[in-house]
C-alpha atoms as a PDB file:
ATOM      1  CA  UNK A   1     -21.918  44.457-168.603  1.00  0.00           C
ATOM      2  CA  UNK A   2     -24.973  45.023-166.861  1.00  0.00           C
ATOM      3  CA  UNK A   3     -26.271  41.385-166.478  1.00  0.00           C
ATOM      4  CA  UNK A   4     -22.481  40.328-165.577  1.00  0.00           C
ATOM      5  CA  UNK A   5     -22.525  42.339-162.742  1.00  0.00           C
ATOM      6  CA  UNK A   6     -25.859  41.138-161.820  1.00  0.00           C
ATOM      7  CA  UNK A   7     -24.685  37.726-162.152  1.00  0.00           C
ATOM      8  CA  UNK A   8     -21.861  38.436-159.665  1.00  0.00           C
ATOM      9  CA  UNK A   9     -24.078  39.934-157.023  1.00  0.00           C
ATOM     10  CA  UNK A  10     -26.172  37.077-156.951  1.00  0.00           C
ATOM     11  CA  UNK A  11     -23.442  35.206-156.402  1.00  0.00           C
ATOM     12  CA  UNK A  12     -21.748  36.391-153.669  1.00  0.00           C
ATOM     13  CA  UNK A  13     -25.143  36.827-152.006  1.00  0.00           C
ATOM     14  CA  UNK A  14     -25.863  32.944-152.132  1.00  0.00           C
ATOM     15  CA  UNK A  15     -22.870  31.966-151.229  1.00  0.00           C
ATOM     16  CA  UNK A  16     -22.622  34.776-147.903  1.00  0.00           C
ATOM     17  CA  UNK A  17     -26.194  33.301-146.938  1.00  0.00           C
ATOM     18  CA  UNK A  18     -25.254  29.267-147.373  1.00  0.00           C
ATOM     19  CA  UNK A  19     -21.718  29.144-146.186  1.00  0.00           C
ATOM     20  CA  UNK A  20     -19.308  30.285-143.221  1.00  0.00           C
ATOM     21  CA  UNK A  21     -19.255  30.128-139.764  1.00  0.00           C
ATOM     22  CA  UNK A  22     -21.228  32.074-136.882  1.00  0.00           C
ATOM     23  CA  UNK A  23     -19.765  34.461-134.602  1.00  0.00           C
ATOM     24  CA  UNK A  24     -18.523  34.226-131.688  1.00  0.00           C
ATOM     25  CA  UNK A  25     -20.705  36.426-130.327  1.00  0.00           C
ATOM     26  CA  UNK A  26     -24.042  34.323-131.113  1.00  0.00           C
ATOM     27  CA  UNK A  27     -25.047  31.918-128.676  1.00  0.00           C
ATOM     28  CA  UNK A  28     -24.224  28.167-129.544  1.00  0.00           C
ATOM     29  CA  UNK A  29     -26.889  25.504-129.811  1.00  0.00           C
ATOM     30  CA  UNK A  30     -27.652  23.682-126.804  1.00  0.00           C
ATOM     31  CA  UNK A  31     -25.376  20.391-126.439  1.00  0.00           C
ATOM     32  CA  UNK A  32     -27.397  17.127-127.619  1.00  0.00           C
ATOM     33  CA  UNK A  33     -25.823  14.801-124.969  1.00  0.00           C
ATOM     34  CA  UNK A  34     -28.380  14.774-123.091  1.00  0.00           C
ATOM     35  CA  UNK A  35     -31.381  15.996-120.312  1.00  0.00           C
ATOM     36  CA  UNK A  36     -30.851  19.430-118.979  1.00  0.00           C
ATOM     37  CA  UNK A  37     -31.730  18.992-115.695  1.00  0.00           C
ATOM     38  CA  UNK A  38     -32.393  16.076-113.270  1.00  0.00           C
ATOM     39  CA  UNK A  39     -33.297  15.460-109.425  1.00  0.00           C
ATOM     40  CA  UNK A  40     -31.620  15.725-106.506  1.00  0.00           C
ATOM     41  CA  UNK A  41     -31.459  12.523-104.040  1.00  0.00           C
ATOM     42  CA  UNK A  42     -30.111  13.198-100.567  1.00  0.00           C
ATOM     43  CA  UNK A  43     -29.476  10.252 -98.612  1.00  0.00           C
ATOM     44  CA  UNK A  44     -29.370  11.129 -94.823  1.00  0.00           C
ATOM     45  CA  UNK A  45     -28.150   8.760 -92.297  1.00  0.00           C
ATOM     46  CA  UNK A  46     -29.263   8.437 -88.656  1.00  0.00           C
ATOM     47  CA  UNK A  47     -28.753   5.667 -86.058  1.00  0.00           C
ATOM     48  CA  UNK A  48     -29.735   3.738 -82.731  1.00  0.00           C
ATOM     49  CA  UNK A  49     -26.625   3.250 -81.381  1.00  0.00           C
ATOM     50  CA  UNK A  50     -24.101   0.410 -80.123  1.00  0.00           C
ATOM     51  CA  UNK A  51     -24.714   1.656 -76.173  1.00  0.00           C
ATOM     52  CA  UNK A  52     -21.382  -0.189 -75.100  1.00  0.00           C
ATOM     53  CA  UNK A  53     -19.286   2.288 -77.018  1.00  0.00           C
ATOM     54  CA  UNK A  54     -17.959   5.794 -76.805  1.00  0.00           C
ATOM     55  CA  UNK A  55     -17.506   5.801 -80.386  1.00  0.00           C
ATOM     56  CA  UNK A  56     -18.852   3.751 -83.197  1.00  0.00           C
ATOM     57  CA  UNK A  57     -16.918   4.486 -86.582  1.00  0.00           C
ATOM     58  CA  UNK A  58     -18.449   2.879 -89.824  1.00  0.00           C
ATOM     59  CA  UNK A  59     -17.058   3.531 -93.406  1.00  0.00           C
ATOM     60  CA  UNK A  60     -19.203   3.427 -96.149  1.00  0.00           C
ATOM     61  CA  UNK A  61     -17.509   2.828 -99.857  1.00  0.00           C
ATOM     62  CA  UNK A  62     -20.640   2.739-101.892  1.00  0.00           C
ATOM     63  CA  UNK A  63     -24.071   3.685-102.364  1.00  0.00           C
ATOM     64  CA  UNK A  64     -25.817   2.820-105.240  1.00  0.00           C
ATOM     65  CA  UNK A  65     -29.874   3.184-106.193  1.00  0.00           C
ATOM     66  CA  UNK A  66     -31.520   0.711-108.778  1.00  0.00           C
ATOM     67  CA  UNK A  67     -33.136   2.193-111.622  1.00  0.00           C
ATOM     68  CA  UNK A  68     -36.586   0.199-112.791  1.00  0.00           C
ATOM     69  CA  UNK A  69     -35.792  -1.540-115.897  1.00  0.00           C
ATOM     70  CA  UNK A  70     -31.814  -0.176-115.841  1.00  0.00           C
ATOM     71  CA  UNK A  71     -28.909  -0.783-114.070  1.00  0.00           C
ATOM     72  CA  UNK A  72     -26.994   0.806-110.211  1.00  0.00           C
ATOM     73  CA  UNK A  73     -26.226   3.896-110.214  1.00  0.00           C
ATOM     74  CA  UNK A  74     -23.467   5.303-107.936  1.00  0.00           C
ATOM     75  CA  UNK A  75     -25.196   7.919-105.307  1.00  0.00           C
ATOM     76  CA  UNK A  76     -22.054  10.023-104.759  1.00  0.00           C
ATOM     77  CA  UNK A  77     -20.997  10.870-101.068  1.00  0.00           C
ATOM     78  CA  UNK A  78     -21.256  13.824 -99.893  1.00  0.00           C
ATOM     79  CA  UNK A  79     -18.635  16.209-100.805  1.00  0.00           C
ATOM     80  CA  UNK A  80     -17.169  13.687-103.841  1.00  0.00           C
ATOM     81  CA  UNK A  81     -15.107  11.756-101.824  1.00  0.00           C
ATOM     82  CA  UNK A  82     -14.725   7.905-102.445  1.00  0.00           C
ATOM     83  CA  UNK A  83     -15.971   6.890 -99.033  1.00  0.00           C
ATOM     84  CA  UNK A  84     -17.521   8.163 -96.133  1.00  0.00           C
ATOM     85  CA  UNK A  85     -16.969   7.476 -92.181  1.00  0.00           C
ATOM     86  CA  UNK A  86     -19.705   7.831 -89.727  1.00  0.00           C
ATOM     87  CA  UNK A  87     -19.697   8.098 -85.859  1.00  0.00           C
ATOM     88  CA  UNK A  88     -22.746   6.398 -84.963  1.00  0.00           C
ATOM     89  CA  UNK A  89     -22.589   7.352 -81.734  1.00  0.00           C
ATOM     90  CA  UNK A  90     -23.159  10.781 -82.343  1.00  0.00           C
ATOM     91  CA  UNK A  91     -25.917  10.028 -85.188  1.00  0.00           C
ATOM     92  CA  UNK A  92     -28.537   9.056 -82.431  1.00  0.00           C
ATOM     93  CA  UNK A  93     -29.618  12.355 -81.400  1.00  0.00           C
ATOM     94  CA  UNK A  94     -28.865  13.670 -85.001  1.00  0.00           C
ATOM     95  CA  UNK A  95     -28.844  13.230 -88.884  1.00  0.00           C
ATOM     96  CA  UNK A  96     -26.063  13.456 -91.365  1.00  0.00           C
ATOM     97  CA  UNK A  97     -25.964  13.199 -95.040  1.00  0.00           C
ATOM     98  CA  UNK A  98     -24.083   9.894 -96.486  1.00  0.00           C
ATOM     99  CA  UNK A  99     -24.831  10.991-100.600  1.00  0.00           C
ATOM    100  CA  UNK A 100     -26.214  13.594-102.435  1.00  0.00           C
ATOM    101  CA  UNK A 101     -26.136  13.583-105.968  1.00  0.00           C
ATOM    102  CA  UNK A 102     -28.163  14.710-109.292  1.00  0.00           C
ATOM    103  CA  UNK A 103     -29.831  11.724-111.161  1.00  0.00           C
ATOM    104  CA  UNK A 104     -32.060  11.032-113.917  1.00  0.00           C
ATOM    105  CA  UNK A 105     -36.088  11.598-113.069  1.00  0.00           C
ATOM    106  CA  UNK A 106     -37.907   7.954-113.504  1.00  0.00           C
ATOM    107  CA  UNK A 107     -38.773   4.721-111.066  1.00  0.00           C
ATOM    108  CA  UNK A 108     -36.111   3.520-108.658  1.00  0.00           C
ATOM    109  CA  UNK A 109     -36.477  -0.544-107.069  1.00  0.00           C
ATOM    110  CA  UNK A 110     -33.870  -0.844-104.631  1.00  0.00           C
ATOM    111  CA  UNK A 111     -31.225   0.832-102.369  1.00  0.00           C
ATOM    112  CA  UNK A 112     -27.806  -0.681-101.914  1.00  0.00           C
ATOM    113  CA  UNK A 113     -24.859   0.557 -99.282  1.00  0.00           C
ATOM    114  CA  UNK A 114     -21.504  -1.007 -98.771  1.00  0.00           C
ATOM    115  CA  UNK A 115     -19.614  -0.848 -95.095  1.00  0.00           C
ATOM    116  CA  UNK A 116     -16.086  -1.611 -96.020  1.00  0.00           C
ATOM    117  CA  UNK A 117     -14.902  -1.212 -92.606  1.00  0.00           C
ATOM    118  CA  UNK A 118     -15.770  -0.365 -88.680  1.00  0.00           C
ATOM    119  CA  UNK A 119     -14.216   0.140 -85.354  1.00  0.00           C
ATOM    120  CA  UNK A 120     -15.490   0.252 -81.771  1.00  0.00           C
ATOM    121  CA  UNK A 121     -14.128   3.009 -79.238  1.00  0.00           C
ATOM    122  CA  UNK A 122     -14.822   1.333 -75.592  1.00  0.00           C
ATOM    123  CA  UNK A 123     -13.442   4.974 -73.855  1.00  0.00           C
ATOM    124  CA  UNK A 124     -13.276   7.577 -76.505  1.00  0.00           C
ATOM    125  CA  UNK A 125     -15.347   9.705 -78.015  1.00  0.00           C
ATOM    126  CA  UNK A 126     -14.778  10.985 -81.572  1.00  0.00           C
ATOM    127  CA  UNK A 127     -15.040  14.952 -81.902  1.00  0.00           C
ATOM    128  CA  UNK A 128     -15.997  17.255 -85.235  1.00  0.00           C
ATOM    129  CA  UNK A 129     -18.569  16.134 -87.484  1.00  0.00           C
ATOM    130  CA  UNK A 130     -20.523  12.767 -87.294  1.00  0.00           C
ATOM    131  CA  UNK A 131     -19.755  12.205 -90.709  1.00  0.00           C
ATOM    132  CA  UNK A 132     -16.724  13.525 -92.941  1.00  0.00           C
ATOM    133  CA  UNK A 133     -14.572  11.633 -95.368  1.00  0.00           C
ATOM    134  CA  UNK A 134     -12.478   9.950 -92.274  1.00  0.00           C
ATOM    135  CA  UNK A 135     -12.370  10.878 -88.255  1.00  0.00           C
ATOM    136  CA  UNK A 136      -9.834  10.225 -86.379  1.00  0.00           C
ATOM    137  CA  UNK A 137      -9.814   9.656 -82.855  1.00  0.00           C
ATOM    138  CA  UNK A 138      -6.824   9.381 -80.358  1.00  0.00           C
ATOM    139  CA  UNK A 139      -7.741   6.768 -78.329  1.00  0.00           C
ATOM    140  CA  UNK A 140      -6.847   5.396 -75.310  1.00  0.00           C
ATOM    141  CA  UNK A 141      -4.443   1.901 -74.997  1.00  0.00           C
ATOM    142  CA  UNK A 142      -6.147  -1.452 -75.148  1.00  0.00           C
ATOM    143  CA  UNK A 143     -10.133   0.173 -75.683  1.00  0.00           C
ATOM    144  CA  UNK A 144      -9.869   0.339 -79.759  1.00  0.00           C
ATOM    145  CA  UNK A 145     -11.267  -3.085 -81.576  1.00  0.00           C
ATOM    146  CA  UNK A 146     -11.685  -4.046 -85.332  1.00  0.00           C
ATOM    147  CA  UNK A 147     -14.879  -5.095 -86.320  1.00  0.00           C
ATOM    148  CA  UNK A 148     -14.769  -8.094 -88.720  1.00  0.00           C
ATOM    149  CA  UNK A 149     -17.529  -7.348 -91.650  1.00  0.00           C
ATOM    150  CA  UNK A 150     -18.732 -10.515 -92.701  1.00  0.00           C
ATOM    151  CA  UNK A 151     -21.025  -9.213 -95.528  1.00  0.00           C
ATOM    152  CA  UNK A 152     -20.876  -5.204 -95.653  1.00  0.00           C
ATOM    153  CA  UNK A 153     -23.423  -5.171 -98.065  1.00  0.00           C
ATOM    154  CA  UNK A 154     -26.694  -4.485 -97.524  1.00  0.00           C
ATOM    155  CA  UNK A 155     -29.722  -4.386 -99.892  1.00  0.00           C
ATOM    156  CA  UNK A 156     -33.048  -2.286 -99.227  1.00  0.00           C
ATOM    157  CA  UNK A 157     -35.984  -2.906-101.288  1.00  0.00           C
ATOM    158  CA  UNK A 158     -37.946   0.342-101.178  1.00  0.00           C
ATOM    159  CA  UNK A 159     -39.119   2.080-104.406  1.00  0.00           C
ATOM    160  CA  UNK A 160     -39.855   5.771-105.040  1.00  0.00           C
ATOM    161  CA  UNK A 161     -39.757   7.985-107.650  1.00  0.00           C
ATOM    162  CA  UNK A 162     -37.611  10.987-108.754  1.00  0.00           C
ATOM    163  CA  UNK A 163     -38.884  13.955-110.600  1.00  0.00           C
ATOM    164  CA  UNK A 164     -37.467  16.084-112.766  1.00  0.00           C
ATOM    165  CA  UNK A 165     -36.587  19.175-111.456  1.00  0.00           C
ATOM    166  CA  UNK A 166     -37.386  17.826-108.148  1.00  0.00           C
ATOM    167  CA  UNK A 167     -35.810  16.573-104.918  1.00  0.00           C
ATOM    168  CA  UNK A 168     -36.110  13.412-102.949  1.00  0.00           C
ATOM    169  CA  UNK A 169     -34.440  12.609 -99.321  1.00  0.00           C
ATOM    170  CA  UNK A 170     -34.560   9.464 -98.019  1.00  0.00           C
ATOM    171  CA  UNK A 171     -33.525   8.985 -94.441  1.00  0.00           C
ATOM    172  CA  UNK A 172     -31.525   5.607 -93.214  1.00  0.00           C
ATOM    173  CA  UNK A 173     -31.401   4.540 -89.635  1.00  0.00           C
ATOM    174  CA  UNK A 174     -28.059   1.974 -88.865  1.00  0.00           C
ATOM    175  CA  UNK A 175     -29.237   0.223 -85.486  1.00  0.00           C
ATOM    176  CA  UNK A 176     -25.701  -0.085 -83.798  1.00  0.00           C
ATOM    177  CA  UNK A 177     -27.215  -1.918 -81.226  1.00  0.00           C
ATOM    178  CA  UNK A 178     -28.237  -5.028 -83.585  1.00  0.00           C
ATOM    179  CA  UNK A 179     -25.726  -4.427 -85.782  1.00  0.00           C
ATOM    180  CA  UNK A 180     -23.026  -5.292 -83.365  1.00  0.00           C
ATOM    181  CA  UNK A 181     -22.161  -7.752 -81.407  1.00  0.00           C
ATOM    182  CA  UNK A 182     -19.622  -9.303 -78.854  1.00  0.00           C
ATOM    183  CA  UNK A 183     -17.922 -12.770 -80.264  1.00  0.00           C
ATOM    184  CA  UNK A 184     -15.228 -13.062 -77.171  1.00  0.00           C
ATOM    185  CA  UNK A 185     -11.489 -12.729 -76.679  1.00  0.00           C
ATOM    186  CA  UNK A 186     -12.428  -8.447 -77.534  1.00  0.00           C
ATOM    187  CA  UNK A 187     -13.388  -9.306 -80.830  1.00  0.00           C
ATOM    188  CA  UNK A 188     -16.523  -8.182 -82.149  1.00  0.00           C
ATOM    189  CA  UNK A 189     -18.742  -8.509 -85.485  1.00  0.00           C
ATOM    190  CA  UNK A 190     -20.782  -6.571 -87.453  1.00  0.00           C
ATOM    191  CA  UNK A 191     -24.160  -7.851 -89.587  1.00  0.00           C
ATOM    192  CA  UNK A 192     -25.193  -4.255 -90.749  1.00  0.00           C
ATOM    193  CA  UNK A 193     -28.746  -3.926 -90.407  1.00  0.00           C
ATOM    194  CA  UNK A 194     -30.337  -0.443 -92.078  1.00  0.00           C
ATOM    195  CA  UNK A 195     -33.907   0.431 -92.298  1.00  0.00           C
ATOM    196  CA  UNK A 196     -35.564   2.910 -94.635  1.00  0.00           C
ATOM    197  CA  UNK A 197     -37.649   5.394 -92.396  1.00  0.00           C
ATOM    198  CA  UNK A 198     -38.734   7.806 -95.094  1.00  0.00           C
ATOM    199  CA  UNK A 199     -38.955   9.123 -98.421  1.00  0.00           C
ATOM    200  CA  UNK A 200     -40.087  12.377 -98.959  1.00  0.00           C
END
């Protein structure tokens, strides 16, 4: 009987040490999807303004980065929304942030932001925060006019890179004043034009 019962030990040893599942109190293996951590890009955007205004609003409905060798990637807005509107009136004295978002460390090539739409204010000025996922502004009869976007996208070749564990910002300037301009009959166009003034 002896080497049965020897038998059976070993047994139920090998098969407690090969088989079942953990506990719920051990910690879980870390998930394979991928990188742990990233880096954080902060676009800010400042501007030289449209001087004939009280209040220029501009909406932004994308912002992308290109990665070297890869594809765009969507720079989220601030707060997650799924555009952003910016009084550039108020931006001349000041900085806001347009995106912030955690992305892979490597190279980036390019810079690309989309204006889907933008209104001057002859008489009224906008109050709250330059930028926040939409301003309104109650504004007087007859001084509010559309501004027809030919081409709201714009393309900025700048490259920089983004560490892991690290943080870029990258400041935009939107010069109303070339930006903007006067076609007749009250109508008025805008040619976006949005230079890079650092990356740090």
């Amino acid at each position: 009987m002896r080497p049965a019962i020897a038998m059976l030990m070993f047994v139920l040893l090998t098969s407690g040490a090969c088989g079942g599942s953990p506990s719920s109190d051990e910690p879980s293996s870390p998930s394979p999807s991928g990188p742990t951590t990233g880096s954080t890009l902060t676009l800010m955007l400042k501007d030289s303004p449209f001087s004939d205004a009280k209040a220029l609003l501009v909406t932004f409905s994308e912002v992308n980065v290109h990665a070297s060798g890869g594809g765009w990637i969507t720079v989220p807005f601030a707060g997650g929304v799924s555009s952003r509107t910016c009084d550039l009136k108020k931006l001349q004295t000041a900085q806001d942030i347009l995106g912030v978002g955690t992305l892979a460390a490597g190279h980036y090539t390019q810079l690309r932001l989309v204006v889907s739409s933008a209104t001057v204010y002859l008489r009224d000025a906008s109050s709250g925060p330059a930028c926040a996922p939409s301003i309104t502004i109650n504004a007087s009869s007859g001084t509010t006019f559309p501004v027809d976007i030919p081409s709201g996208e714009i393309r900025l070749n700048r490259e920089f890179d983004l560490t892991s564990g690290g943080g870029t910002m990258i400041v935009l300037d939107f010069d109303g004043d070339r930006s903007v301009r006067q076609t007749g009959n009250g109508r008025y166009m805008m040619s976006p034009v949005i230079a890079i003034v650092s990356v740090s």
